[in-house]
Protein backbone atom coordinates (compact mmCIF):
# COMPACT_ATOMS: atom_id res chain seq x y z
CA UNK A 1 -37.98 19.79 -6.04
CA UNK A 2 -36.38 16.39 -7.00
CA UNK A 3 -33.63 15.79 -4.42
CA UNK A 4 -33.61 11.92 -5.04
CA UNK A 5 -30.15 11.11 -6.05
CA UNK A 6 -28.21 6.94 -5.61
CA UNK A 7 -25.59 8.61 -3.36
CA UNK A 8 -26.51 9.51 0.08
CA UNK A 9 -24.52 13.27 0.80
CA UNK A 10 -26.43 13.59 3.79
CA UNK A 11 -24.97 10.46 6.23
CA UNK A 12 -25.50 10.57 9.36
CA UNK A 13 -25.78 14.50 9.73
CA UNK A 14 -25.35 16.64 12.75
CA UNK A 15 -26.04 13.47 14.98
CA UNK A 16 -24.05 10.41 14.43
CA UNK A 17 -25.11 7.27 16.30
CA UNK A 18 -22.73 6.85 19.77
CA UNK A 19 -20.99 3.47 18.75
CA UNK A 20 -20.26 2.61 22.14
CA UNK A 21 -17.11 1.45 21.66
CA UNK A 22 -15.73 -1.45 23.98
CA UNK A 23 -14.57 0.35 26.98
CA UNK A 24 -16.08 3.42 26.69
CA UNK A 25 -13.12 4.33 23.77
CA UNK A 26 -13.68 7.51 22.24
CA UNK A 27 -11.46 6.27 18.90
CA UNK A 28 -11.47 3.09 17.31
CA UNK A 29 -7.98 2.78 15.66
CA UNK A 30 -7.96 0.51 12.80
CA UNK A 31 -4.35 -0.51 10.84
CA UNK A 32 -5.00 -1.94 7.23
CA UNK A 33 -1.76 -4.04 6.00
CA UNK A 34 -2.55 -4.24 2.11
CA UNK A 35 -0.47 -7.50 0.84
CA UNK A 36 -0.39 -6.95 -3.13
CA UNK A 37 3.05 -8.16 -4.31
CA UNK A 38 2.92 -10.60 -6.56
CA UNK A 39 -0.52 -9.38 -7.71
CA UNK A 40 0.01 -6.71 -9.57
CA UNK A 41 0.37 -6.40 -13.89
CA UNK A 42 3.25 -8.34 -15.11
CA UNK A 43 4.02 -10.48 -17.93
CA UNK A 44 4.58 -13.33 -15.35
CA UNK A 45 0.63 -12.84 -13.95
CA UNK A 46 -0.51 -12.81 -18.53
CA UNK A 47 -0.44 -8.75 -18.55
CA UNK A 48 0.91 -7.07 -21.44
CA UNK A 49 3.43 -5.20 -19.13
CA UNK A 50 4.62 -4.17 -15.43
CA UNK A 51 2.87 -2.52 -13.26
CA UNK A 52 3.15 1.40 -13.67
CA UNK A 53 0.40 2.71 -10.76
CA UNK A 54 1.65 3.98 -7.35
CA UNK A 55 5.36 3.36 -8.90
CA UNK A 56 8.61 4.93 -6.95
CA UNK A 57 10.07 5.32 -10.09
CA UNK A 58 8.96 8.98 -11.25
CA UNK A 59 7.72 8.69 -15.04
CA UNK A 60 7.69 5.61 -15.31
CA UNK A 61 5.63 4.05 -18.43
CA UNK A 62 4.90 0.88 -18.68
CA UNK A 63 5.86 -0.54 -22.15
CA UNK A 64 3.76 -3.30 -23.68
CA UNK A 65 5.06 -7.09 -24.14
CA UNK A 66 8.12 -6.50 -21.90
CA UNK A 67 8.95 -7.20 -18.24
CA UNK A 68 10.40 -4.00 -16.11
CA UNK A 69 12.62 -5.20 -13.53
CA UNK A 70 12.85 -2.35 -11.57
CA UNK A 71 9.41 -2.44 -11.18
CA UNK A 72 9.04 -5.70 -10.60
CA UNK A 73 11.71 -5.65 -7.83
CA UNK A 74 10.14 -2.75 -5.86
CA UNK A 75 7.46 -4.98 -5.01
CA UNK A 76 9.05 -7.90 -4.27
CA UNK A 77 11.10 -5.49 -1.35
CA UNK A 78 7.56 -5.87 0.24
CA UNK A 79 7.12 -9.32 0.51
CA UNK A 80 10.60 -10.07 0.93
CA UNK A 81 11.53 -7.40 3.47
CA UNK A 82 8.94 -4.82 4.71
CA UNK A 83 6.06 -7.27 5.21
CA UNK A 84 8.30 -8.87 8.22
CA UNK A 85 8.93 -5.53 9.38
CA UNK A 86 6.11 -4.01 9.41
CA UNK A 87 4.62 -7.50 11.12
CA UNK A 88 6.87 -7.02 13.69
CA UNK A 89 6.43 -3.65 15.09
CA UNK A 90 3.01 -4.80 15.56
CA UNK A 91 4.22 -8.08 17.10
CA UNK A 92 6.40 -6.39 19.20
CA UNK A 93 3.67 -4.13 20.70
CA UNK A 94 0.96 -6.38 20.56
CA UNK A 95 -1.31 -5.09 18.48
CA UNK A 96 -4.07 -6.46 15.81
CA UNK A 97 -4.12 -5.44 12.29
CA UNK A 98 -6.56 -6.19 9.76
CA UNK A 99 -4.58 -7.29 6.25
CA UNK A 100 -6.16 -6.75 2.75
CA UNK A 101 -4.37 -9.73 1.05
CA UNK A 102 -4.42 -10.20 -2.40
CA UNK A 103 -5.58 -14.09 -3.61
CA UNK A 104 -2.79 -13.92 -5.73
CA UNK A 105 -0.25 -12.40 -3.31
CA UNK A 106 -0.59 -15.08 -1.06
CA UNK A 107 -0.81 -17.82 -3.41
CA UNK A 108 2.40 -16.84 -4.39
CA UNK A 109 3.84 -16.19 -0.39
CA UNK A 110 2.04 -18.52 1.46
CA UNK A 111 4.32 -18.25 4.27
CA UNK A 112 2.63 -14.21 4.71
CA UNK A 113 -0.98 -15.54 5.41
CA UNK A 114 0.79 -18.44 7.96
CA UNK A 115 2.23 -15.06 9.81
CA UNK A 116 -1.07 -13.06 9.96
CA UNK A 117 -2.42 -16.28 11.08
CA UNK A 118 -0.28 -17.25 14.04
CA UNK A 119 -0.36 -13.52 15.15
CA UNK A 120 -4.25 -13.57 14.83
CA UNK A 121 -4.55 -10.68 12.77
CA UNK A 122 -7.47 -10.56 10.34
CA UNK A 123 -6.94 -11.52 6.70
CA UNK A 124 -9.75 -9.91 4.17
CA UNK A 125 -9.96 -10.44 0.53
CA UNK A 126 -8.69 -7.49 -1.55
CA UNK A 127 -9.00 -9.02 -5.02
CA UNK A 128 -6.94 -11.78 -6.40
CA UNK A 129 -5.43 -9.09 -8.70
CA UNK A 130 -3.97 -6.21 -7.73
CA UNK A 131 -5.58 -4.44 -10.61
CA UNK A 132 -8.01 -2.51 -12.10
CA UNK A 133 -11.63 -4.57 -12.43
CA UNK A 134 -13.38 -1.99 -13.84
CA UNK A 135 -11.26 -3.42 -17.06
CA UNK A 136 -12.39 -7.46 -16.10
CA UNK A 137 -15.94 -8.59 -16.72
CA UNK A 138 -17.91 -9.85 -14.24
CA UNK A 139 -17.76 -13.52 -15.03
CA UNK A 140 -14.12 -13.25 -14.50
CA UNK A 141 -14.37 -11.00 -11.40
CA UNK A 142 -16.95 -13.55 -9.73
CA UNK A 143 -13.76 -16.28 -9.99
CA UNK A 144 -11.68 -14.73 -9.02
CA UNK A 145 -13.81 -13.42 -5.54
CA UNK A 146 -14.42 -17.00 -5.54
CA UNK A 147 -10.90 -18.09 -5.77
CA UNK A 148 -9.46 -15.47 -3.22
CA UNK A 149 -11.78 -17.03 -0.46
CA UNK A 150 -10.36 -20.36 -1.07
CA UNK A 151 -6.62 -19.12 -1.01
CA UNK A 152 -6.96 -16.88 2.11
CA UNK A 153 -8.67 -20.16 3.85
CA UNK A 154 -6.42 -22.58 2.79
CA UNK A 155 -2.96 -20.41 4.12
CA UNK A 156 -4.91 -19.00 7.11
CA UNK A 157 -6.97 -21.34 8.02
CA UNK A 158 -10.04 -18.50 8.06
CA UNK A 159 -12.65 -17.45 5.27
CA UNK A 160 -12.27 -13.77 4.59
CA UNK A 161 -15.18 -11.99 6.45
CA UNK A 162 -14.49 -8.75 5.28
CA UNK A 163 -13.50 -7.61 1.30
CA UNK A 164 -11.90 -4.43 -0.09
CA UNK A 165 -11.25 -4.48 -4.10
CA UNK A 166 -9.44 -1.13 -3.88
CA UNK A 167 -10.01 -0.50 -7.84
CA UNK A 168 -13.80 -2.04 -8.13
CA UNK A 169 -15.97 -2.16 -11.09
CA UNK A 170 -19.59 -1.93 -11.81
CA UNK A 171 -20.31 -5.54 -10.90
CA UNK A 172 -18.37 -5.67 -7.55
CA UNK A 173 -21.00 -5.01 -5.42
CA UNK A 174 -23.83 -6.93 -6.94
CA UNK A 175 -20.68 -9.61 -7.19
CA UNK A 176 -20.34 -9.51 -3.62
CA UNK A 177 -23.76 -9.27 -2.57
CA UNK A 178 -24.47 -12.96 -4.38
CA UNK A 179 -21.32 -14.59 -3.49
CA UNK A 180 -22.47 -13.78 0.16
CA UNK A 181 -20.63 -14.84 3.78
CA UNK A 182 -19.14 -11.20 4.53
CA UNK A 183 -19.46 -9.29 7.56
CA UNK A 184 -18.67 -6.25 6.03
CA UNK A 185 -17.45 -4.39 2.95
CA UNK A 186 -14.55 -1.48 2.60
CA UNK A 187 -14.66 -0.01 -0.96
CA UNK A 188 -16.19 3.49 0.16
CA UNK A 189 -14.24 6.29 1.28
CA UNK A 190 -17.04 8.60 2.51
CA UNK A 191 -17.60 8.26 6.42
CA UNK A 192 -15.89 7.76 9.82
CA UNK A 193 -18.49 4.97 10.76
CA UNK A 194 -19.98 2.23 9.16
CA UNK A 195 -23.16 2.22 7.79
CA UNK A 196 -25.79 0.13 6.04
CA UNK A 197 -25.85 0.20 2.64
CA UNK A 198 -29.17 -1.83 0.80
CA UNK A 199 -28.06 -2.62 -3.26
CA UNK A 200 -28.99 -5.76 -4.94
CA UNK A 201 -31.87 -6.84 -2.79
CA UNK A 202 -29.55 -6.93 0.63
CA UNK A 203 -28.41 -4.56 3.16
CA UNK A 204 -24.99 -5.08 3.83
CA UNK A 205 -22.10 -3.18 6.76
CA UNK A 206 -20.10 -0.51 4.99
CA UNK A 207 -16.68 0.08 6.76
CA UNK A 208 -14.73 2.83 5.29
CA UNK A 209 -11.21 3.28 4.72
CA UNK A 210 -9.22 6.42 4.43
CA UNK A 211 -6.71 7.52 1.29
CA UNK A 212 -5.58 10.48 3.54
CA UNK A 213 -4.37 8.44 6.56
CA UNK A 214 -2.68 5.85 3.79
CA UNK A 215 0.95 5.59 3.22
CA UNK A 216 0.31 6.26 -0.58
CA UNK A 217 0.39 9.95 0.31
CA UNK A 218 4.47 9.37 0.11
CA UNK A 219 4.19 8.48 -3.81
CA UNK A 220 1.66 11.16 -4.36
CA UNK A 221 3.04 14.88 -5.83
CA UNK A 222 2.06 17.12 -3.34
CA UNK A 223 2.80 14.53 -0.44
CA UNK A 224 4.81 13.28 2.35
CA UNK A 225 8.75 13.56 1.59
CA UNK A 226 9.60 12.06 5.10
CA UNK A 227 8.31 9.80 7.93
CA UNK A 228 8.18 13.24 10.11
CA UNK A 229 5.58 14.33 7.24
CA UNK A 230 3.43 10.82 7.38
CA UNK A 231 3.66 10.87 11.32
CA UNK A 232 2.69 14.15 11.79
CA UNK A 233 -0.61 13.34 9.24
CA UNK A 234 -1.23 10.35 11.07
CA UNK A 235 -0.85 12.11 14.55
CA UNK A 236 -2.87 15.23 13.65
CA UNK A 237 -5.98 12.99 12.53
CA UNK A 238 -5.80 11.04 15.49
CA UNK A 239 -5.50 14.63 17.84
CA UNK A 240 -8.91 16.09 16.13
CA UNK A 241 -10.97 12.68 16.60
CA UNK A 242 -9.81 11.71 20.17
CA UNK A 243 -11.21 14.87 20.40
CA UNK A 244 -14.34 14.74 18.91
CA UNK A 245 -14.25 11.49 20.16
CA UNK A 246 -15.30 13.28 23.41
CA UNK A 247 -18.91 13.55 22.12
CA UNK A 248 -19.11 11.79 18.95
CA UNK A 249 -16.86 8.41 18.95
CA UNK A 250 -15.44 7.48 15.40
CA UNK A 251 -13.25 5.11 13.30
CA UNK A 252 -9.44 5.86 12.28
CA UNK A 253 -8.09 4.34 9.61
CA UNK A 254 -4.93 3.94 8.56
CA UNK A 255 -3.78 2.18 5.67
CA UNK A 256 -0.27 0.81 4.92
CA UNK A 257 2.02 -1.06 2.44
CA UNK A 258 4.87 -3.20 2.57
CA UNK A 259 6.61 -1.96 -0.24
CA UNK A 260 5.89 2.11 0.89
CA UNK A 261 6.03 2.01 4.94
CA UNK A 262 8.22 -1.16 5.35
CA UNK A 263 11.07 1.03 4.17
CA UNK A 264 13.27 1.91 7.21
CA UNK A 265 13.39 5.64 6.60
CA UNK A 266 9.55 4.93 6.70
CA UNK A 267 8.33 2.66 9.33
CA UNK A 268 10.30 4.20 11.88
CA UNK A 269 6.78 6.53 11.39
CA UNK A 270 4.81 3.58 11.96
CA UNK A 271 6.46 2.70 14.90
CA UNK A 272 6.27 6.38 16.23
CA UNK A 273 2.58 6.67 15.96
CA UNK A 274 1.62 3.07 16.96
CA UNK A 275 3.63 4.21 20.49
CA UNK A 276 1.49 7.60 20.44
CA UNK A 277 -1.63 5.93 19.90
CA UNK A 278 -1.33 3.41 23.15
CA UNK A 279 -0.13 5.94 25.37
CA UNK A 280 -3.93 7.25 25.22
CA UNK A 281 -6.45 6.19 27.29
CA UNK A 282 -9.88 5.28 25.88
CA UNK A 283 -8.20 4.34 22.50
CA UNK A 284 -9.87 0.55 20.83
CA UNK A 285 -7.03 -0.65 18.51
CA UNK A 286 -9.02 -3.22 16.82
CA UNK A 287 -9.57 -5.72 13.65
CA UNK A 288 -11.58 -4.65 11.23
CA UNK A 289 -14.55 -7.12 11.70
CA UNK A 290 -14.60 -6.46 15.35
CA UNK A 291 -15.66 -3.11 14.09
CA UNK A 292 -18.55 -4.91 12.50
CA UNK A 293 -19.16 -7.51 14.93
CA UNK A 294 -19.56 -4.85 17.37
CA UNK A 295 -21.81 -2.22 15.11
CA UNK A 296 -24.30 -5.53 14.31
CA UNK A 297 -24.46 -6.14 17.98
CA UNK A 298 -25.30 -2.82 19.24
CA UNK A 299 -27.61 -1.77 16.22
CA UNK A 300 -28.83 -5.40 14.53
CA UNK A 301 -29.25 -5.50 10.92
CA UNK A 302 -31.64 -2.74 9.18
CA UNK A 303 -35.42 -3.69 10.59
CA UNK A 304 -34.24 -5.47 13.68
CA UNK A 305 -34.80 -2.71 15.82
């Protein structure tokens, strides 16, 4: 039988590998702040329209050669309002985040990657569109990697380490993979660990992120009507891997947006669980590319060890 197939279903199987986690954690908590406004399809950014995906405007259509306000102005509440809050409940408890910035996001709120800066969160590249590249060709896409790296160090004062396109295309990978200096990459969805993944002549540190544990669940039909629902998500994942964290440590990640979770009626979730999570013992609330700093160091890179 033929059982060769380019996706690996099998993962680590009945025996993940103990991560160790810094101080014997049996959870490593990870927040993702995704900072897109600004990026996304308007006629401002040369698109034929506004941006129509993830909307909070139910049936909403995007109509060619014409600017939607509304639209428009949804995401702008991010940058202008939630960002700030949503900084500040982790200011105020002290906590690191890891932010999936957008080149074009920042480029346009330079101020944003100052903030993440000062407050020593991580800032990884997430595209300098927030669009679809499967829809860009790869000359274009290799730019624009290229140009995200430059903006995120020139308002941060860091090169990204870590990359997340979100929407990626055939070429991202391979893209990646020859534009080189990353720690890590986050477009897979399929694990609660990282993992090595060898494409393109290099093995490279897969860190997955979760679309269950992300605050688009409240724009998705069936999904969360009410911070109550999105804590209660957030708080049940956490329950079962603290628990299985007893024997098998994993990776929780949660993933948020200004312009979803920085709404009051929203973030007041955010707040709840962040307080749930630290009254835990044995919990590592951590940066994505400590994650990877710490998975190189205890296993080295494939054939090290």
């Amino acid at each position: 039988m033929n059982a060769w197939h380019p996706r690996d279903l099998r993962g680590y199987g009945r025996h993940p590998p103990d991560p160790h986690w810094p101080g014997g954690a049996r959870l490593a908590l990870q927040c993702v702040l995704n900072v897109e406004e600004g990026a996304e399809r308007t006629l401002l950014n040369g698109d034929d329209g506004s941006e129509d995906y993830l909307p909070e405007l139910p049936g909403f259509q995007r109509r060619l050669g014409q600017r939607h306000y509304s639209a428009e102005s949804l995401f702008d509440y991010g940058s202008r309002v939630g960002f700030w809050r949503l900084l500040r409940l982790f200011e105020e408890r002290r906590l690191p985040l890891t932010a999936f910035a957008a080149g074009r996001a920042l480029e346009l709120n330079p101020e944003a990657g100052a903030a993440l800066a000062e407050l020593g969160h991580e800032v990884a590249g997430h595209g300098y569109r927030w669009i679809d590249y499967r829809a860009v060709d790869a000359a274009t896409e290799r730019a624009h990697i290229a140009q995200t790296c430059q903006i995120i160090e020139a308002t941060t004062g860091q090169r990204p380490v870590g990359w997340y396109t979100g929407r990626v295309s055939p070429n991202t990978r391979r893209l990646l993979v020859e534009t080189g200096g990353f720690l890590y990459h986050s477009d897979a969805y399929d694990d609660e660990r990282p993992y090595w993944l060898t494409e393109h002549g290099q093995a490279y540190l897969v860190i997955p992120c979760s679309l269950v544990t992300n605050d688009i669940r409240y724009l998705l039909a069936p999904g969360c009507a009410t911070a109550e629902d999105f804590f209660t998500l957030l708080r049940d994942a956490f329950d079962m891997l603290w628990a299985e964290g007893q024997d098998h440590p994993g990776i929780l990640s949660v993933g948020l947006h200004a312009r979803i979770s920085g709404h009051p009626a929203r973030a007041v979730a955010v707040a709840r669980f962040l307080g749930y999570a630290a009254s835990h013992e044995r919990v590592w609330i951590c940066r994505r590319r400590e994650i990877a700093t710490h998975w190189l160091e205890r296993f080295g890179r494939p054939g090290e060890r």
